[in-house]
PDB file of N, CA and C in Angstrom:
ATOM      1  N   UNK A   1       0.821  -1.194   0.000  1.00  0.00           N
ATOM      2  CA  UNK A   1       0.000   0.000   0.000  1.00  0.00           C
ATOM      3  C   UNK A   1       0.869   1.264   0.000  1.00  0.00           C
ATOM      4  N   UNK A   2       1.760   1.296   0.726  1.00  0.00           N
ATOM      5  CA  UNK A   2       3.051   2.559   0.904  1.00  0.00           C
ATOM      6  C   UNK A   2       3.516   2.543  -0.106  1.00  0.00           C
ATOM      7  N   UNK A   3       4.178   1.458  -0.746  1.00  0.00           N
ATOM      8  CA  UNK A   3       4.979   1.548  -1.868  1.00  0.00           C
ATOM      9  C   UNK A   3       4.119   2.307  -3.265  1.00  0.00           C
ATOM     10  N   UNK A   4       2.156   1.978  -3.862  1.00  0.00           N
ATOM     11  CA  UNK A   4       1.517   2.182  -4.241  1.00  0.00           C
ATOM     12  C   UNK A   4       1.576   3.919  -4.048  1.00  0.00           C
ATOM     13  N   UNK A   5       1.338   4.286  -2.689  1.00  0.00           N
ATOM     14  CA  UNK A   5       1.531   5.491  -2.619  1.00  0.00           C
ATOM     15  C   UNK A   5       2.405   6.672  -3.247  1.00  0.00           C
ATOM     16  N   UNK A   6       3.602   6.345  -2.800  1.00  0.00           N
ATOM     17  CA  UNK A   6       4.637   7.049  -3.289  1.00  0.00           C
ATOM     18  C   UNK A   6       4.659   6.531  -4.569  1.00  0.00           C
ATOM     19  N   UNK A   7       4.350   5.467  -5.304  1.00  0.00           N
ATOM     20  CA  UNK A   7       4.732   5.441  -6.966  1.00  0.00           C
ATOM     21  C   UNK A   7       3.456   6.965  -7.414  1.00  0.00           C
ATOM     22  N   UNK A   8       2.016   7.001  -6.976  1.00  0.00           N
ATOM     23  CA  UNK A   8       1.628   7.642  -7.598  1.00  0.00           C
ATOM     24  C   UNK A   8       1.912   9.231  -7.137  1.00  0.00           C
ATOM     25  N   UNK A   9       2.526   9.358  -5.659  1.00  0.00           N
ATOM     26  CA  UNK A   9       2.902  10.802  -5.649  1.00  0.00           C
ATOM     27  C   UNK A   9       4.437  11.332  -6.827  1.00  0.00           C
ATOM     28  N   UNK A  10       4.728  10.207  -6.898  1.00  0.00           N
ATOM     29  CA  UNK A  10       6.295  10.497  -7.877  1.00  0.00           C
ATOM     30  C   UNK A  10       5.919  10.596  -9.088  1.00  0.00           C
ATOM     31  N   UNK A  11       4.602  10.195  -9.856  1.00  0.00           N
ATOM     32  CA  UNK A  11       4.403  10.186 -11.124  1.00  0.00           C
ATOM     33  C   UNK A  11       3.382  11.600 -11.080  1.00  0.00           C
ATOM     34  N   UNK A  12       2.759  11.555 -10.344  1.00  0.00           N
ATOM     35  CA  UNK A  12       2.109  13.316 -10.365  1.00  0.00           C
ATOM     36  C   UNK A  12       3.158  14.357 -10.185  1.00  0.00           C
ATOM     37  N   UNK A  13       4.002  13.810  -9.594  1.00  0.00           N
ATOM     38  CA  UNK A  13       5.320  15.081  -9.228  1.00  0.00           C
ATOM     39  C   UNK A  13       5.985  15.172 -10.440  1.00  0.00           C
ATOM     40  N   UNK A  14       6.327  13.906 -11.318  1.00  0.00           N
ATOM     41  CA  UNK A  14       6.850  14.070 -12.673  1.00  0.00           C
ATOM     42  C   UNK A  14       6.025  14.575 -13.738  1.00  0.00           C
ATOM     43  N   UNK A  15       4.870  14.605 -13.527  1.00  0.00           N
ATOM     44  CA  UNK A  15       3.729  15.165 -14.621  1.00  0.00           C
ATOM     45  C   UNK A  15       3.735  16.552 -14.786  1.00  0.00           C
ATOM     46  N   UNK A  16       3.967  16.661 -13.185  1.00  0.00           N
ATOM     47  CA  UNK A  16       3.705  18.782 -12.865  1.00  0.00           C
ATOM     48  C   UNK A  16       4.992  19.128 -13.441  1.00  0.00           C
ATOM     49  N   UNK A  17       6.516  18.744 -13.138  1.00  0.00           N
ATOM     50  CA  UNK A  17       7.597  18.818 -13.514  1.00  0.00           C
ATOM     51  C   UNK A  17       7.416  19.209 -15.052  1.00  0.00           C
ATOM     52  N   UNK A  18       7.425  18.151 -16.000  1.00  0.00           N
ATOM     53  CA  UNK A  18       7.230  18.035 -17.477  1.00  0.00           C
ATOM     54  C   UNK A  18       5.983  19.150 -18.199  1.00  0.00           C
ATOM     55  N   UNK A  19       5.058  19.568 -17.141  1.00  0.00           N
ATOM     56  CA  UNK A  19       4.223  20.184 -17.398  1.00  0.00           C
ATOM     57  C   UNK A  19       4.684  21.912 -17.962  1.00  0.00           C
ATOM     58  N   UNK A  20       5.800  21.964 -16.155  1.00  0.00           N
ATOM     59  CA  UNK A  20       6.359  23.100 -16.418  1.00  0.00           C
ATOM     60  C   UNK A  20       7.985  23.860 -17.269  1.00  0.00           C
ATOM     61  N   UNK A  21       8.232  22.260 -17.567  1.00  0.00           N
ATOM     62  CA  UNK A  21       8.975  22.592 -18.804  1.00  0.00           C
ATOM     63  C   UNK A  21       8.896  22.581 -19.915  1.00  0.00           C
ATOM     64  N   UNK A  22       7.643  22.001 -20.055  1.00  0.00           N
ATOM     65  CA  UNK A  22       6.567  22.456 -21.655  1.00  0.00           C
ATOM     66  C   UNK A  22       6.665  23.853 -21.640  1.00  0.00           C
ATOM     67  N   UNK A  23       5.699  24.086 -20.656  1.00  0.00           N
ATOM     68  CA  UNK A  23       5.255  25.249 -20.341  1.00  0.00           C
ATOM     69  C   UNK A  23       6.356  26.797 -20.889  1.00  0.00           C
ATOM     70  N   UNK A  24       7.756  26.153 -20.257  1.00  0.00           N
ATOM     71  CA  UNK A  24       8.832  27.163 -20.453  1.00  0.00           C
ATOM     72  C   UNK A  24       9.601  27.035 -21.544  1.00  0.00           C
ATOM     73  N   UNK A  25       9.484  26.203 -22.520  1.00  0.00           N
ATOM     74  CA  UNK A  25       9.862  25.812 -23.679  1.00  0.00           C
ATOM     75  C   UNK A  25       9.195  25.964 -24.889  1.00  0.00           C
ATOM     76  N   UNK A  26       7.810  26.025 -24.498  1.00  0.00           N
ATOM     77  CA  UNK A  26       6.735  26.857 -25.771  1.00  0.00           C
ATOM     78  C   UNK A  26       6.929  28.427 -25.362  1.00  0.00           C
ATOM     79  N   UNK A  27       6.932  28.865 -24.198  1.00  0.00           N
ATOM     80  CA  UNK A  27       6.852  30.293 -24.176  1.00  0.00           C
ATOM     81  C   UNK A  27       8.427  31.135 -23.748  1.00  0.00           C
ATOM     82  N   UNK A  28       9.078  30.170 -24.572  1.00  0.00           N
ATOM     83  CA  UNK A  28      10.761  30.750 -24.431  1.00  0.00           C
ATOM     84  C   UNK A  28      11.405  32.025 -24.998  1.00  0.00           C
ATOM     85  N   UNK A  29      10.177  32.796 -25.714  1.00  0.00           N
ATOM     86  CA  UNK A  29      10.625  34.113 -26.354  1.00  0.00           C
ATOM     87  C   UNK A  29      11.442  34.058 -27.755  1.00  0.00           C
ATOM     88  N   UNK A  30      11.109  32.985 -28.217  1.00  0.00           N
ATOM     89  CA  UNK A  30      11.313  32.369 -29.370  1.00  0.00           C
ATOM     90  C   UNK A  30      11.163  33.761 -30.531  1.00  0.00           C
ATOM     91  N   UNK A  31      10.172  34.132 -30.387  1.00  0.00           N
ATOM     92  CA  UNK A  31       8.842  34.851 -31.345  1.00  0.00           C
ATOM     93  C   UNK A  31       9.260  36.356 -30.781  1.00  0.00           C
ATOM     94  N   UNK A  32       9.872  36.812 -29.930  1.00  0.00           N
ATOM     95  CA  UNK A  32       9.877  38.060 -29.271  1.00  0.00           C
ATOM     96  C   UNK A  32      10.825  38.894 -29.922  1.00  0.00           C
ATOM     97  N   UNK A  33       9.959  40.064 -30.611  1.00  0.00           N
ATOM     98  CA  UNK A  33      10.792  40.986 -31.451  1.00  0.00           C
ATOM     99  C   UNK A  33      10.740  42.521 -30.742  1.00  0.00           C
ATOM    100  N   UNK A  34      10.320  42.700 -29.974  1.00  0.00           N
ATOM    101  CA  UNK A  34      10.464  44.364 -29.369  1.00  0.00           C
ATOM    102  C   UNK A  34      11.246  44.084 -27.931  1.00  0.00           C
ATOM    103  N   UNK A  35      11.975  45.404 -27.973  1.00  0.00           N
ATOM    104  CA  UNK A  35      12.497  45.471 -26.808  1.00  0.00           C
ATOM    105  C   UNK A  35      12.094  46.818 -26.204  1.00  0.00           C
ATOM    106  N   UNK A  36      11.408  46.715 -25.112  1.00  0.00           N
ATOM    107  CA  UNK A  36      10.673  48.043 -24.611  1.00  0.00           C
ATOM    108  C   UNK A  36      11.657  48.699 -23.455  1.00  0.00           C
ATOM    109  N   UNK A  37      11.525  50.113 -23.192  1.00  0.00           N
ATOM    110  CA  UNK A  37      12.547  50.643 -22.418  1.00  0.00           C
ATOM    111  C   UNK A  37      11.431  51.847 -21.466  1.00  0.00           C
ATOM    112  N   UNK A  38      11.678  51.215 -20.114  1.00  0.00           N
ATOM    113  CA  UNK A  38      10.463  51.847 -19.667  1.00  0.00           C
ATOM    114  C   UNK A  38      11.575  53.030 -18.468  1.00  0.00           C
ATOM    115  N   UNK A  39      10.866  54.066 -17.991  1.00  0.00           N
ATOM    116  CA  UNK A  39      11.524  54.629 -16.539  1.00  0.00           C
ATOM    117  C   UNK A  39      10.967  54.606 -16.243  1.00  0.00           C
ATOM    118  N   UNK A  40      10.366  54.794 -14.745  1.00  0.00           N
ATOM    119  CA  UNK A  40       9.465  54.973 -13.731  1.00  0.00           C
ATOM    120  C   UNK A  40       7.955  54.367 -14.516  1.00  0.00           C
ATOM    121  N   UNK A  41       8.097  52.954 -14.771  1.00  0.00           N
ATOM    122  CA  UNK A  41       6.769  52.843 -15.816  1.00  0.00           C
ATOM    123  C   UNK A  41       6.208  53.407 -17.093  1.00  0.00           C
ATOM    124  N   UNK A  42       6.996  54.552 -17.494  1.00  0.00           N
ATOM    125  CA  UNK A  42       6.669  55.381 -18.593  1.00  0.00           C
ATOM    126  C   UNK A  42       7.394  54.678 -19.713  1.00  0.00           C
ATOM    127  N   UNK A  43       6.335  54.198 -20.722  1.00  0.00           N
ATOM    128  CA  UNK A  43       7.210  53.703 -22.254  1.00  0.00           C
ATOM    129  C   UNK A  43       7.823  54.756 -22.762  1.00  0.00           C
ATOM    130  N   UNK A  44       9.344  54.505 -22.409  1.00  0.00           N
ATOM    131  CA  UNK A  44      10.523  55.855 -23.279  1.00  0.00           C
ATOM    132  C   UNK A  44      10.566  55.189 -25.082  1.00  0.00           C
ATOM    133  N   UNK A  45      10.581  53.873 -25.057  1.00  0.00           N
ATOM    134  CA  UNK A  45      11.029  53.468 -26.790  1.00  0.00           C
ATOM    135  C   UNK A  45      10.785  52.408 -26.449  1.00  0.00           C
ATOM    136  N   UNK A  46      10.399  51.981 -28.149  1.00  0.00           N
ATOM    137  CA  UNK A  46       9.627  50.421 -28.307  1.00  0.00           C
ATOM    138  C   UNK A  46      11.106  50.322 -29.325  1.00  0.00           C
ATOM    139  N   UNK A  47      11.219  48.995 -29.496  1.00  0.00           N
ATOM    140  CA  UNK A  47      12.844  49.246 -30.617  1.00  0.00           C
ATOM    141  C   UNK A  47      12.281  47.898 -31.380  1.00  0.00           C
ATOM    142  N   UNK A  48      12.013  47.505 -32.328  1.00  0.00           N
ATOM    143  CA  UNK A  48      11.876  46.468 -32.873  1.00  0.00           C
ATOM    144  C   UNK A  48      13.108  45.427 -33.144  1.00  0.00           C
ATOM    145  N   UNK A  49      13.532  44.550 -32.572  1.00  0.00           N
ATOM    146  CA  UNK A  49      14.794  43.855 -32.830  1.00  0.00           C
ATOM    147  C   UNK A  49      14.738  43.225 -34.135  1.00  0.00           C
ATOM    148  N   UNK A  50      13.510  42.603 -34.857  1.00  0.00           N
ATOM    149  CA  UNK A  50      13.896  42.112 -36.250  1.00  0.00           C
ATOM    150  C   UNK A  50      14.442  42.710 -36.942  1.00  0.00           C
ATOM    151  N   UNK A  51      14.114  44.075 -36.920  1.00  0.00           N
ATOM    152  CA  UNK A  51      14.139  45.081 -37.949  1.00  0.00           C
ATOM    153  C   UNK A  51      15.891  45.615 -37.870  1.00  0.00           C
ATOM    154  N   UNK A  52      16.937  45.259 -36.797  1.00  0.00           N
ATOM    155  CA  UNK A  52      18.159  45.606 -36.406  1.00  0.00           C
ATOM    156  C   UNK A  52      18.815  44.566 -37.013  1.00  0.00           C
ATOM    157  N   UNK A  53      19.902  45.948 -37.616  1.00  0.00           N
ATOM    158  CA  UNK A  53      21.282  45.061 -38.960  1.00  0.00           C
ATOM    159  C   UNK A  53      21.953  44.980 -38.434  1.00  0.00           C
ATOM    160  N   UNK A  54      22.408  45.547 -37.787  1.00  0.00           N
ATOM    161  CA  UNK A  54      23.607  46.280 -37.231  1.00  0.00           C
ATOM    162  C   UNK A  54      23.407  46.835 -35.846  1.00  0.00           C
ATOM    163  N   UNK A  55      24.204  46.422 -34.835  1.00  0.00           N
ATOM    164  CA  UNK A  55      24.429  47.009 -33.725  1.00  0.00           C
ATOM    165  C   UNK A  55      24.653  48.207 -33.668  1.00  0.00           C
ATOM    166  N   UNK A  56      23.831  49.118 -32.940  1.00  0.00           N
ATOM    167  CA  UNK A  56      23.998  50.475 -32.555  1.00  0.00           C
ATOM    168  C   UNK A  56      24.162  50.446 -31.088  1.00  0.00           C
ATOM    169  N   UNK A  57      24.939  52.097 -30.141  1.00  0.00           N
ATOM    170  CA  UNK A  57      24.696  52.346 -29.323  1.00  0.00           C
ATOM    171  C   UNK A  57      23.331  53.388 -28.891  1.00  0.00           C
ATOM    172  N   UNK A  58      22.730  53.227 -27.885  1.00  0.00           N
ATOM    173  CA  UNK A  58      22.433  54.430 -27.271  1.00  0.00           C
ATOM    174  C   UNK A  58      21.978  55.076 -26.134  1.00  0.00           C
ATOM    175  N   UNK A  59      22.412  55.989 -26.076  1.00  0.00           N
ATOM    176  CA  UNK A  59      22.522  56.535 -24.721  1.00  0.00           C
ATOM    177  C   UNK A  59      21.006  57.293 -23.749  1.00  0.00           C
ATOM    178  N   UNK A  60      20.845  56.869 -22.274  1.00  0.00           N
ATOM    179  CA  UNK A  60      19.671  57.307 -21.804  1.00  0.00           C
ATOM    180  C   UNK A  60      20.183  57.777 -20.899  1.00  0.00           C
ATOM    181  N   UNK A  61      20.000  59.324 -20.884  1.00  0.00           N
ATOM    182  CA  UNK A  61      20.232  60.232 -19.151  1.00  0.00           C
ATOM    183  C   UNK A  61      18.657  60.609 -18.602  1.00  0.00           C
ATOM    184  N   UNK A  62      19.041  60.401 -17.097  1.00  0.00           N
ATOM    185  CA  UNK A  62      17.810  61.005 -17.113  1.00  0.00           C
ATOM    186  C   UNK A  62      17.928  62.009 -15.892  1.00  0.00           C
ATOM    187  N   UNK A  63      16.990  62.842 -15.715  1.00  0.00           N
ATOM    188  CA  UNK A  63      16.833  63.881 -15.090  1.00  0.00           C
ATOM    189  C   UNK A  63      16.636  64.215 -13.534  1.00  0.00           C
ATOM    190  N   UNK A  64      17.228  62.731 -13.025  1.00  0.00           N
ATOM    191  CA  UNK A  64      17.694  63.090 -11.922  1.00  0.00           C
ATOM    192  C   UNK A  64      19.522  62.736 -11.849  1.00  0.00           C
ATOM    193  N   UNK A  65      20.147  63.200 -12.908  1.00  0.00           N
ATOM    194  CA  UNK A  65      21.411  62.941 -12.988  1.00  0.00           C
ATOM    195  C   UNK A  65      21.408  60.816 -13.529  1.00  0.00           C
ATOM    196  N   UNK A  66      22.812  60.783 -14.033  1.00  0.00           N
ATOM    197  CA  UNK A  66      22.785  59.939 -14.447  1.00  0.00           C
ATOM    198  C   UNK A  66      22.441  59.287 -15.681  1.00  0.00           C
ATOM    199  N   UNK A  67      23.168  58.127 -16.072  1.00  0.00           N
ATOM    200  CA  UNK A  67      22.953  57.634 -17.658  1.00  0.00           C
ATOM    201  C   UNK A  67      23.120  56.090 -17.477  1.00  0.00           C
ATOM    202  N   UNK A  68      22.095  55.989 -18.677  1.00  0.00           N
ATOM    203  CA  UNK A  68      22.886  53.945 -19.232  1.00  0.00           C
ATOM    204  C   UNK A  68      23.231  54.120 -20.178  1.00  0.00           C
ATOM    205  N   UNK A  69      23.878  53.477 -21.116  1.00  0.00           N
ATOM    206  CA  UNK A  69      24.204  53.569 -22.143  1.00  0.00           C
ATOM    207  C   UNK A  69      23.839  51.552 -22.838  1.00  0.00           C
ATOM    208  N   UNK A  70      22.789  52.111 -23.681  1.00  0.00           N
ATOM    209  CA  UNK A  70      22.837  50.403 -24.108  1.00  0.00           C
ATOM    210  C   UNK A  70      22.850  50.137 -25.477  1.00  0.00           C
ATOM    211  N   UNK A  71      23.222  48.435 -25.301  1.00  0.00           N
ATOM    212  CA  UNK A  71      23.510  48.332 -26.926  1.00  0.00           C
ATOM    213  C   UNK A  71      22.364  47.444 -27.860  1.00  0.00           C
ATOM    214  N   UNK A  72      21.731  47.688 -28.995  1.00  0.00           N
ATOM    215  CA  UNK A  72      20.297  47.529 -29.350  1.00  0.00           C
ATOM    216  C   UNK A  72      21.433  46.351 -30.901  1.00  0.00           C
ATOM    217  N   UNK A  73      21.288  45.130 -30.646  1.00  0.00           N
ATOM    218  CA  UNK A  73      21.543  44.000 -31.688  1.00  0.00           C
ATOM    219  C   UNK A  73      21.005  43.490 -32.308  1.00  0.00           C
ATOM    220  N   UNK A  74      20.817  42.639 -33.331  1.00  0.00           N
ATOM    221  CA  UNK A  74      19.708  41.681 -33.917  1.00  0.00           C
ATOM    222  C   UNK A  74      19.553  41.102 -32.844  1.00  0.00           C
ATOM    223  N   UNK A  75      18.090  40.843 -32.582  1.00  0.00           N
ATOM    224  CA  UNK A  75      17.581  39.819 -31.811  1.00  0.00           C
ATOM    225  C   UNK A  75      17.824  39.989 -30.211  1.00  0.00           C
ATOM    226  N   UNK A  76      18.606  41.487 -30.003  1.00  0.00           N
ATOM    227  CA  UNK A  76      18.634  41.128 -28.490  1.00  0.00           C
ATOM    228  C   UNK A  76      18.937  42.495 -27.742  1.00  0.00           C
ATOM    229  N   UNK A  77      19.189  42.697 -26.836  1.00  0.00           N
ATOM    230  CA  UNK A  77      19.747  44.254 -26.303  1.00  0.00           C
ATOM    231  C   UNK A  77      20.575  44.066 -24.961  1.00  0.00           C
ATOM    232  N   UNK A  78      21.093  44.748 -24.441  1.00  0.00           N
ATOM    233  CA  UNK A  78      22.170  44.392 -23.251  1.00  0.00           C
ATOM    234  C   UNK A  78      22.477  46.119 -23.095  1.00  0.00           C
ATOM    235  N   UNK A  79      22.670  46.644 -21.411  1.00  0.00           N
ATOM    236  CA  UNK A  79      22.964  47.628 -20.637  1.00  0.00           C
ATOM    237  C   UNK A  79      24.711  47.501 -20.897  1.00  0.00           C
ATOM    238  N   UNK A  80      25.581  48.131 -21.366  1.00  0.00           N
ATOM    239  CA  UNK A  80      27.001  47.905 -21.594  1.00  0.00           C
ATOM    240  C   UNK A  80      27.311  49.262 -20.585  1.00  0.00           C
ATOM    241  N   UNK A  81      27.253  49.809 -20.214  1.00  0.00           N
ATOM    242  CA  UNK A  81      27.596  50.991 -19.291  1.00  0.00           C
ATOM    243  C   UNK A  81      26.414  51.832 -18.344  1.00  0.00           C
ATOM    244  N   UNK A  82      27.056  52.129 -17.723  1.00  0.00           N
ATOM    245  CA  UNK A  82      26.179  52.665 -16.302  1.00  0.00           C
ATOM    246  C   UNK A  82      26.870  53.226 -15.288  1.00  0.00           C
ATOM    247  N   UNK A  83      26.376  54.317 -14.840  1.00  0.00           N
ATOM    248  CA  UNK A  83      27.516  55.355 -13.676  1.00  0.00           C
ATOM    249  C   UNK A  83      26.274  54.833 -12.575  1.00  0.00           C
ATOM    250  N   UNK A  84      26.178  53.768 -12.057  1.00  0.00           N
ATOM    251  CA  UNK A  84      24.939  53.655 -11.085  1.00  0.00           C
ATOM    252  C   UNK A  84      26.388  52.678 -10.341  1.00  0.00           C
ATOM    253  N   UNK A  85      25.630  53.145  -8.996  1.00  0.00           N
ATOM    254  CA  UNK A  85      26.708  52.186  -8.253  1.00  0.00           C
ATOM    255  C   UNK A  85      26.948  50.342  -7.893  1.00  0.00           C
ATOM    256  N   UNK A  86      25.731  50.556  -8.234  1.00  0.00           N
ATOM    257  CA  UNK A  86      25.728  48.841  -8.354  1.00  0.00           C
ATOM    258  C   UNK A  86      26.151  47.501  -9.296  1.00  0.00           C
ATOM    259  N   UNK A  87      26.099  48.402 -10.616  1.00  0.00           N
ATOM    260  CA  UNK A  87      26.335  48.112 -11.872  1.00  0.00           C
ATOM    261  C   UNK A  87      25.803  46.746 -12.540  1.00  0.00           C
ATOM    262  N   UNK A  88      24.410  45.829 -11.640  1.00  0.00           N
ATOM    263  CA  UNK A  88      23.636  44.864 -11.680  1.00  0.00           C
ATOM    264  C   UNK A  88      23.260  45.225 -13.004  1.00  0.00           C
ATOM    265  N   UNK A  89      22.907  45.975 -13.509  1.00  0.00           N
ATOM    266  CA  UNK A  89      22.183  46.066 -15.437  1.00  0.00           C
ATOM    267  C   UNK A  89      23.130  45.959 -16.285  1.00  0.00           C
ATOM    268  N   UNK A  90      24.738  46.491 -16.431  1.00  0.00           N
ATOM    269  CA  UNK A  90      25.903  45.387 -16.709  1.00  0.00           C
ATOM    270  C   UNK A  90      26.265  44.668 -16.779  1.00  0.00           C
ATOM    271  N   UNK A  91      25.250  44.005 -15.520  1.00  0.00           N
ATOM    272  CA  UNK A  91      26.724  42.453 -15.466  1.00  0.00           C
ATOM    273  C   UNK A  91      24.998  41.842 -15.613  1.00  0.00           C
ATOM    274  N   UNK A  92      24.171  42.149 -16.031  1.00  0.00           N
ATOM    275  CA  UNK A  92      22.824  41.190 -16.439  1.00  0.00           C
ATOM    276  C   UNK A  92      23.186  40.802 -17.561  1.00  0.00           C
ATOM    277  N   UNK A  93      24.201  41.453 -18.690  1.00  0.00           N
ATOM    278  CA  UNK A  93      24.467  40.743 -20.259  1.00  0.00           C
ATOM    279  C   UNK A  93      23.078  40.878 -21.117  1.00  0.00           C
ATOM    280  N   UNK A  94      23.695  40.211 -22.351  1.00  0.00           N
ATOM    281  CA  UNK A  94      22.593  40.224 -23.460  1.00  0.00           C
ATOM    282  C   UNK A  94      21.108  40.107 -23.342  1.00  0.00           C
ATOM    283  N   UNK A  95      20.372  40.318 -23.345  1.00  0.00           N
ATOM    284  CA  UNK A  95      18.390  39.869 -23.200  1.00  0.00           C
ATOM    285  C   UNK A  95      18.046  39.316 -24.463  1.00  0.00           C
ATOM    286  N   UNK A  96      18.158  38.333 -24.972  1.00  0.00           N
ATOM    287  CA  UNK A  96      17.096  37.684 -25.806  1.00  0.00           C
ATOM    288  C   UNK A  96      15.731  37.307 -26.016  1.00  0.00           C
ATOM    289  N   UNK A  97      15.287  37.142 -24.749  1.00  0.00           N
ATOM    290  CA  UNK A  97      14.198  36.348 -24.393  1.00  0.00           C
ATOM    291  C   UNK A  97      13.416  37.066 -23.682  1.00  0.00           C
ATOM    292  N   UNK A  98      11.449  36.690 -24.143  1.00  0.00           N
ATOM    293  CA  UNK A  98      10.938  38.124 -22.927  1.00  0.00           C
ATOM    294  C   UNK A  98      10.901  36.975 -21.297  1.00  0.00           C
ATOM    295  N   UNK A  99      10.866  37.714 -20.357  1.00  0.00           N
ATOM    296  CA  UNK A  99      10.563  36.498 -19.436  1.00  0.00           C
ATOM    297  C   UNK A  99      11.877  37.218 -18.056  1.00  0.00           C
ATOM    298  N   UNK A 100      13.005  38.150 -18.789  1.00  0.00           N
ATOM    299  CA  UNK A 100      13.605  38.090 -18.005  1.00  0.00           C
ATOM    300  C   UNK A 100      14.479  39.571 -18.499  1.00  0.00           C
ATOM    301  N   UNK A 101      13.603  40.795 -17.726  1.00  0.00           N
ATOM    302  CA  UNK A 101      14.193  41.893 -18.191  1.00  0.00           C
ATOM    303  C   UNK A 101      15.717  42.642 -17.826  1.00  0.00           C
ATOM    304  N   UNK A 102      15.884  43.610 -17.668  1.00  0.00           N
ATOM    305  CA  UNK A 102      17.331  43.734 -17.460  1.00  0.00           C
ATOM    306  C   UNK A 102      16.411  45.276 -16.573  1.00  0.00           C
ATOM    307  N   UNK A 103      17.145  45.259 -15.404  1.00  0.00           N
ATOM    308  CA  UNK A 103      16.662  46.470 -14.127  1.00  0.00           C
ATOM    309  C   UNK A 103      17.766  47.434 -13.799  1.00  0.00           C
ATOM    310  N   UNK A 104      17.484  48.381 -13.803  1.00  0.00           N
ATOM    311  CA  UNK A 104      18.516  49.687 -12.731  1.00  0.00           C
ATOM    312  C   UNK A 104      17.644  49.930 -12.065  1.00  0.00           C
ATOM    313  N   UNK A 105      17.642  49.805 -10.577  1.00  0.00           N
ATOM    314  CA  UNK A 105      16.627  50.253  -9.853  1.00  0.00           C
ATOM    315  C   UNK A 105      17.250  51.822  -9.555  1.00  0.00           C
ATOM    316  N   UNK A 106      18.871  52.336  -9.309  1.00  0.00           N
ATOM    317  CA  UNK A 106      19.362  53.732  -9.218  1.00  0.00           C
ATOM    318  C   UNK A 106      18.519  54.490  -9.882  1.00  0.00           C
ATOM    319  N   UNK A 107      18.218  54.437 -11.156  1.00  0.00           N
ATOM    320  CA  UNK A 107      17.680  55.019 -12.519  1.00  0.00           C
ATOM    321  C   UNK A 107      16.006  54.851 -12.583  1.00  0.00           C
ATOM    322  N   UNK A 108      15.595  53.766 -12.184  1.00  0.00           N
ATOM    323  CA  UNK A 108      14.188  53.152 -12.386  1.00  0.00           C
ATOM    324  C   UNK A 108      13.824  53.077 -13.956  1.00  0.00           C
ATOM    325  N   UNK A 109      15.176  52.411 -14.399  1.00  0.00           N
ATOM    326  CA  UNK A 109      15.073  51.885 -15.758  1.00  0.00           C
ATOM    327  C   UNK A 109      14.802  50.312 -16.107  1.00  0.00           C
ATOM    328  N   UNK A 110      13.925  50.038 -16.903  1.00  0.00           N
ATOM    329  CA  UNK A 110      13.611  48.442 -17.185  1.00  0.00           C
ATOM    330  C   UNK A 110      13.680  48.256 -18.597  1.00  0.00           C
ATOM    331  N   UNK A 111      14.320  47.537 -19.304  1.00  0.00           N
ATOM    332  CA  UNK A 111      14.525  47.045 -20.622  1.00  0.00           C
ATOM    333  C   UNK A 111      13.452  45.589 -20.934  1.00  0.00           C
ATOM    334  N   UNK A 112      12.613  45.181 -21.229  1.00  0.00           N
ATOM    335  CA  UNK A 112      12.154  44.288 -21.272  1.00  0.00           C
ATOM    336  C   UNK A 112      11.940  43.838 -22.631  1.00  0.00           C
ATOM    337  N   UNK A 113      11.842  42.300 -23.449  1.00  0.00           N
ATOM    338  CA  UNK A 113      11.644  42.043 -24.587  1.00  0.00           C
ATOM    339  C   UNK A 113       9.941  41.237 -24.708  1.00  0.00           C
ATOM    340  N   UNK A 114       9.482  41.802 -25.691  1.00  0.00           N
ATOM    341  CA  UNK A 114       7.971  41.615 -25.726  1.00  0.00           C
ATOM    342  C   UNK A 114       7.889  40.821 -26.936  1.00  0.00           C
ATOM    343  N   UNK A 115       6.800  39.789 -27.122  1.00  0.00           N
ATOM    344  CA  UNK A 115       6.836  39.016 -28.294  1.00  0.00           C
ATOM    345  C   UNK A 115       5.791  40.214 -28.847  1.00  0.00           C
ATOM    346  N   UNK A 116       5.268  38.562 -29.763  1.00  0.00           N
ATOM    347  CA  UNK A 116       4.278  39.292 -30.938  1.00  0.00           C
ATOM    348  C   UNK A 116       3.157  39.481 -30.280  1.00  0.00           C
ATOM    349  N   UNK A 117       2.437  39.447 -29.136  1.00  0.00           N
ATOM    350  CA  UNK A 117       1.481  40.156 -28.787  1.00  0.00           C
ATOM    351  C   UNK A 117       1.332  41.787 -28.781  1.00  0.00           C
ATOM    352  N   UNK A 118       2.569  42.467 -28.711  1.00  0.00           N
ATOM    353  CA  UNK A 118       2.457  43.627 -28.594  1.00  0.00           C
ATOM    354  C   UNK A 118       2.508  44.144 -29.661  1.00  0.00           C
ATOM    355  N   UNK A 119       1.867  43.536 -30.831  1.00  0.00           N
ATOM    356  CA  UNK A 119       1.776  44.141 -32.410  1.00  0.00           C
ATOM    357  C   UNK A 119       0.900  44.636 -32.578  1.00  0.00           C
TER     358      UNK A 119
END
């Protein structure tokens, strides 16, 4: 009867498991072409990543002192400089994927990548 038990708590535990790596594997940002750049909640720029040939820089100050400077790629965007003391939106690297934005809380800057819903 014990043994019965635990086989079916281990096979529901493997179901939910597999469930949620479906789950994160259909909605992996596969499809995600904008990269949105918000401050204090306010949409500053929508940037379309398909539409990027060529790596550009560019630069965001904002008006309580202070700057990021980021870099906008095919398919992806990344914070490459920052006078903020923490320098966590630097060392976050490239963003490909929506699911996992890039933060300055110094700045109250958020970079986030949005699929095709936001068309």
């Amino acid at each position: 009867m014990l043994k019965k038990k635990f086989f079916w708590i281990g096979f529901f535990t493997a179901i939910v498991i597999a469930g949620i790596f479906l789950h994160l594997k259909l909605n992996n940002g596969e499809n995600a072409k904008y990269a949105s750049i918000y401050q204090d909640g306010v949409l500053l720029e929508r940037i379309d990543l398909n539409a990027v040939v060529l790596a550009y820089t560019k630069k965001i100050e904002f008006s309580g002192g202070g700057y990021n400077i980021i870099e906008v790629s095919p398919g992806g965007i990344e914070v490459i400089e920052a006078d903020c003391p923490d320098q966590i939106c630097v060392s976050r690297g490239r963003v490909t994927k929506s699911g996992l934005p890039i933060v300055c809380m110094p700045h109250r800057l958020m970079i986030e990548i949005e699929g095709e819903h936001y068309d």
